[in-house]
Protein backbone atom coordinates (compact mmCIF):
# COMPACT_ATOMS: atom_id res chain seq x y z
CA UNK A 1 159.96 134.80 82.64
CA UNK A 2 161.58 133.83 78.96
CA UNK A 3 160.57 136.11 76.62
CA UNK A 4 159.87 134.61 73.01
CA UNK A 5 160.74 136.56 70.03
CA UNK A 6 157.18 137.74 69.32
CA UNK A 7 157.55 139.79 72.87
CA UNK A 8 154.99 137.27 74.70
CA UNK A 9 156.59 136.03 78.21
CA UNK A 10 156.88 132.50 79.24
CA UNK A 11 155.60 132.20 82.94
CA UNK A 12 157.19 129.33 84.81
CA UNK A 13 155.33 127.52 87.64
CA UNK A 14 157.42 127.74 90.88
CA UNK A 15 154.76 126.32 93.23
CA UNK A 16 150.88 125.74 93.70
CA UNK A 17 149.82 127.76 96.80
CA UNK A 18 146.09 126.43 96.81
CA UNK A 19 143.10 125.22 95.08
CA UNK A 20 139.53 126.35 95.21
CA UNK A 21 136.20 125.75 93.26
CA UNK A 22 134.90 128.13 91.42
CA UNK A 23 130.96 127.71 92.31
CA UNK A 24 129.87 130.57 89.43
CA UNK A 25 131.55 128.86 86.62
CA UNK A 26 131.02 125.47 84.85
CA UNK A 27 134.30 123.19 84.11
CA UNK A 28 135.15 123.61 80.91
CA UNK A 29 135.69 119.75 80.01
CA UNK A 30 132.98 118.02 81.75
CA UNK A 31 130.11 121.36 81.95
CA UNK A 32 129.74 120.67 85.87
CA UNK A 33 128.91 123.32 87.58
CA UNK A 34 132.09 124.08 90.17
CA UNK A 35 135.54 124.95 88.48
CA UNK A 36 138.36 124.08 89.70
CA UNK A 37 141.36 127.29 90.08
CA UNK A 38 145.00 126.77 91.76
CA UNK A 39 146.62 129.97 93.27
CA UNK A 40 150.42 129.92 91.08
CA UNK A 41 153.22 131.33 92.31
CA UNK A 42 155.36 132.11 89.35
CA UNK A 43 159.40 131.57 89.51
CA UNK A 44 161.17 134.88 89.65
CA UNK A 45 157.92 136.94 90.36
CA UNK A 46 156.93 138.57 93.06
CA UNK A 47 153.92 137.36 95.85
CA UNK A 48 151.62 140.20 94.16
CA UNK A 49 152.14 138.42 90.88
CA UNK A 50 150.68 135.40 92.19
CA UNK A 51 147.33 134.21 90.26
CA UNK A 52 144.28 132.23 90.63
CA UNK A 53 144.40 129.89 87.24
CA UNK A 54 141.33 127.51 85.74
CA UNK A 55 142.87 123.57 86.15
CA UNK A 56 143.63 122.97 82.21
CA UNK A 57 145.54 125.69 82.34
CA UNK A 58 148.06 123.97 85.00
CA UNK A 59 148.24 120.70 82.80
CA UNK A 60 152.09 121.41 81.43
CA UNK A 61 152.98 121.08 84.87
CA UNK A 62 151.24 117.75 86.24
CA UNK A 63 154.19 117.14 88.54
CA UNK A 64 153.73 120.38 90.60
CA UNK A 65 149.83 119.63 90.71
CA UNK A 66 150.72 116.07 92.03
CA UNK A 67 152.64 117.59 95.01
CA UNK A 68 150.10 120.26 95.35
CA UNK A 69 147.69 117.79 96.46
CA UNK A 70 149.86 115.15 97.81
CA UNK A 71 151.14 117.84 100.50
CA UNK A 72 147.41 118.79 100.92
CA UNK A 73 144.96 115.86 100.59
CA UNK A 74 141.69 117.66 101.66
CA UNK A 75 142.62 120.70 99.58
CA UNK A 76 139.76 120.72 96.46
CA UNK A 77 140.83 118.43 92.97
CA UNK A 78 143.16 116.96 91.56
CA UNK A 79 140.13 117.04 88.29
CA UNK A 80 140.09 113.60 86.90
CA UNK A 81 141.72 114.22 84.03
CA UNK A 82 144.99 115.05 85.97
């Protein structure tokens, strides 16, 4: 992770592991019930770091979203505003 001069880390996307919906929350964009997560794993972390993130949170990195669910079609999203 970069570190920024105010101390905060910069976590880097290495790959998306999964996607899920979220059944007890409501999408944030469209207020559907079902939100979509991805499981990250973040470059130069650990597996135990790995995290389950809400979808607008993964759009900086459309590109590994894109292979996410081009390598698995019947996995849950992309959301349409990928």
């Amino acid at each position: 992770a970069q570190t920024h001069d105010d101390g905060s880390a910069e976590y880097e996307v290495e790959m998306i592991l999964n996607s899920k919906i979220d059944r007890r929350s409501n999408d944030p964009i469209t207020r559907k019930k079902g939100l979509l997560r991805y499981l990250v794993k973040w470059k130069g972390f650990p597996d135990s770091d790995n995290s389950w993130n809400d979808w607008p949170n993964m759009l900086h990195c459309p590109g590994e979203v894109q292979r996410f669910h081009e390598a698995y079609p019947a996995k849950p999203g992309p959301h349409e505003l990928f």
